[in-house]
Protein backbone atom coordinates (compact mmCIF):
# COMPACT_ATOMS: atom_id res chain seq x y z
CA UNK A 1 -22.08 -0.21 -11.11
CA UNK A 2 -20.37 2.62 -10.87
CA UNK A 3 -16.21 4.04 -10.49
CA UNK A 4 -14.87 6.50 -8.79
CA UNK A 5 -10.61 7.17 -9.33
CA UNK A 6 -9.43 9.06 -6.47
CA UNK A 7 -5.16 10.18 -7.15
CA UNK A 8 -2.84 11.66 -3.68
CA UNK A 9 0.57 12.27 -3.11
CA UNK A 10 2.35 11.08 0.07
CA UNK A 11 5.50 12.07 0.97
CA UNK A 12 7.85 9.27 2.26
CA UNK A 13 11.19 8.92 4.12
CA UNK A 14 11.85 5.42 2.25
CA UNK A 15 13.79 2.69 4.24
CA UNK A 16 11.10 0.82 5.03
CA UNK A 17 8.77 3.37 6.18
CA UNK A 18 5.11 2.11 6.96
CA UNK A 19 2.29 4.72 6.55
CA UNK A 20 -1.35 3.99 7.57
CA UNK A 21 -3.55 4.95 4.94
CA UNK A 22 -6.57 3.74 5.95
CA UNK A 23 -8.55 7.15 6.83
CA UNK A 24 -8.29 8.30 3.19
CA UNK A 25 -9.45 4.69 1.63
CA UNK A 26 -12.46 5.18 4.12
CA UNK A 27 -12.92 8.87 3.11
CA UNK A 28 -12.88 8.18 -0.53
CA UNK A 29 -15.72 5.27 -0.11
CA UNK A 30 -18.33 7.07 2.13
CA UNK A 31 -18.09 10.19 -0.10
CA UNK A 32 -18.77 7.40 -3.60
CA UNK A 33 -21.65 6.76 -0.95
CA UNK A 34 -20.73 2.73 -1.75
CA UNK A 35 -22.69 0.56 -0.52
CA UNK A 36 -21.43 -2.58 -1.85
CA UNK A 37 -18.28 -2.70 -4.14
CA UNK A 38 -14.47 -3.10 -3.71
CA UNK A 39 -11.96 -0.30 -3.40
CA UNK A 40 -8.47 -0.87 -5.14
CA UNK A 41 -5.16 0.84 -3.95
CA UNK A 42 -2.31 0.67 -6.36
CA UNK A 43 0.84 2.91 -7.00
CA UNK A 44 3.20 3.43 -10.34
CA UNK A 45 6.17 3.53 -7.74
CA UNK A 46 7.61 0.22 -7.97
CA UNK A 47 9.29 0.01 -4.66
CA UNK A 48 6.41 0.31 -3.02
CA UNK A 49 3.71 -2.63 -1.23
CA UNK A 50 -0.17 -1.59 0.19
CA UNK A 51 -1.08 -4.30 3.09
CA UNK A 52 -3.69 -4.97 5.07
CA UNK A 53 -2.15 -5.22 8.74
CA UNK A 54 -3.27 -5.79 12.61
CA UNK A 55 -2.19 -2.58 14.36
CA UNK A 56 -1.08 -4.59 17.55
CA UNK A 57 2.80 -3.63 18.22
CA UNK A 58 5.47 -5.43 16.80
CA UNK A 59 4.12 -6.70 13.40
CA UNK A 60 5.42 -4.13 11.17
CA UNK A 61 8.41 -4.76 13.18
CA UNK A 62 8.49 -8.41 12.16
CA UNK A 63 7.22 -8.02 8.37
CA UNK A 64 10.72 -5.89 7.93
CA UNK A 65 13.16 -7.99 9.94
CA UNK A 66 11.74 -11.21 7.87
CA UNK A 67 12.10 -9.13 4.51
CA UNK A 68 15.57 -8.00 5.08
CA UNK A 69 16.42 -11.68 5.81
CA UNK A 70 15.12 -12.78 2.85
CA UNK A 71 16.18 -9.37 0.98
CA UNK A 72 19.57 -8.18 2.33
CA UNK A 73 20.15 -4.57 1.94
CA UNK A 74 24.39 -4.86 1.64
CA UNK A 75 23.93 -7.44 -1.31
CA UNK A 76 24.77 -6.58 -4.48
CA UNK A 77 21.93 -7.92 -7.05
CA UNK A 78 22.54 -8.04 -10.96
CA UNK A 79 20.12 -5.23 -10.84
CA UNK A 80 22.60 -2.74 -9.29
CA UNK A 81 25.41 -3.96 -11.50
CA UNK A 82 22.96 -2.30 -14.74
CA UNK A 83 21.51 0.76 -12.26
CA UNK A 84 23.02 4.23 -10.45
CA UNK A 85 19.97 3.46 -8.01
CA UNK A 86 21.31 0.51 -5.86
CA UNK A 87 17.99 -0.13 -4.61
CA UNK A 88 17.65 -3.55 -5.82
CA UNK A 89 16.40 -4.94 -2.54
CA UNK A 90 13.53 -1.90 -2.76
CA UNK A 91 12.37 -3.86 -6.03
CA UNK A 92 12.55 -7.53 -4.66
CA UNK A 93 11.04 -6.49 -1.29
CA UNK A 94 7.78 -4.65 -3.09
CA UNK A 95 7.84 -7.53 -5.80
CA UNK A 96 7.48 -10.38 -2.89
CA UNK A 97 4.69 -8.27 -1.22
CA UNK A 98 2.93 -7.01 -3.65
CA UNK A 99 1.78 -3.49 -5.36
CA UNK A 100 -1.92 -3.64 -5.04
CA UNK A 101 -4.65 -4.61 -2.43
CA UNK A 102 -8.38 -4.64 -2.97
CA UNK A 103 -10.99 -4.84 -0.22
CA UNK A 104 -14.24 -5.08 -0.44
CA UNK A 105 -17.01 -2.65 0.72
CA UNK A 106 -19.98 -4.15 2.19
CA UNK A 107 -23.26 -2.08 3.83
CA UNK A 108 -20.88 1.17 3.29
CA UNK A 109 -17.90 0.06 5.25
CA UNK A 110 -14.13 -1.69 4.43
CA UNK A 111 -14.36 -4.98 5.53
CA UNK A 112 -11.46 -4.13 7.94
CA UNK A 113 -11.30 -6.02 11.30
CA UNK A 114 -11.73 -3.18 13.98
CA UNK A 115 -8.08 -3.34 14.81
CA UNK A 116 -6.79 -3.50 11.28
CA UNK A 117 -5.23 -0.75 8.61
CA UNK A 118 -4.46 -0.33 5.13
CA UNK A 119 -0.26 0.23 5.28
CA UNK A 120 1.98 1.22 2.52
CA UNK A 121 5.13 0.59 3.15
CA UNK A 122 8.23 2.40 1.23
CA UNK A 123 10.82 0.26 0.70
CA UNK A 124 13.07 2.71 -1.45
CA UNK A 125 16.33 3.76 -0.35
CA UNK A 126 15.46 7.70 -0.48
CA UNK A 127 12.73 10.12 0.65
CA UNK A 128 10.20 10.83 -2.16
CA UNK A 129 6.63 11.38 -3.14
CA UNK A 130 4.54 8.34 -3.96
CA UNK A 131 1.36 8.60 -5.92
CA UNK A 132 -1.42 6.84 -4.99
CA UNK A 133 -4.44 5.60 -7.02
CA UNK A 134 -7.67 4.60 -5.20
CA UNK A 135 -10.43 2.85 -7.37
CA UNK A 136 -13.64 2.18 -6.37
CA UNK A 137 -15.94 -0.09 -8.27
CA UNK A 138 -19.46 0.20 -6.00
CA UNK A 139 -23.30 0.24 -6.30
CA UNK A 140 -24.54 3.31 -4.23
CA UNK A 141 -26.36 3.27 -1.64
CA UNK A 142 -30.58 4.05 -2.39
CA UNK A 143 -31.14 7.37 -1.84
């Protein structure tokens, strides 16, 4: 087995901003030259989620109107009482979705349906850069 760590910047508008990631993911695995494996995406920014989505219109729409229901932006939480941030709701929004997704590499490819993408989705109350780790644990392909 091998591991290649793969690190990018992306620069986000925040409020909920989705981002389609997937050409990079697929970049980084065909130039490991994986064969079989899984690729990890994970960020230090704690306000943000990585999901694996259906492109068709409307879902991204639904994911955030669900969140914010759950997660209302004008509420104060005890975190905001303790931070300058007020971005509570970014925390409790990336917390219930998660900050990691793996996927697994099989014959060379993400086992991605055809109309499927790897999303990240900012859910910070500002614009800012988000670093992005890529890990992928693989056997290469025989050369």
């Amino acid at each position: 087995m091998e591991t290649v760590n793969e690190k990018f910047i992306i620069l986000s508008n925040g409020f909920d901003e989705t981002i389609d990631i997937t050409q990079k993911i697929k970049t980084v695995v065909s130039n490991c030259k994986a064969k079989t494996g899984l690729v990890t995406i994970t960020s230090p920014n704690p306000t943000v989620s990585f999901i694996k989505i259906d492109t068709s219109k409307g879902l991204t729409t639904d994911i955030k109107n669900i969140l914010s229901s759950i997660i209302p932006v004008h509420k104060i939480y005890e975190y905001d009482n303790n931070s300058l941030e007020g971005n509570a709701f970014s925390h409790l929004k990336a917390l219930i979705m998660g900050n990691s997704l793996t996927i697994c590499i099989n014959e060379g490819f993400l086992e991605l349906a055809q109309e499927c993408a790897v999303t990240l989705i900012d859910f910070n109350n500002k614009s800012s850069q988000i670093a992005i780790n890529i890990t992928v644990v693989f056997e290469k392909e025989k050369e």
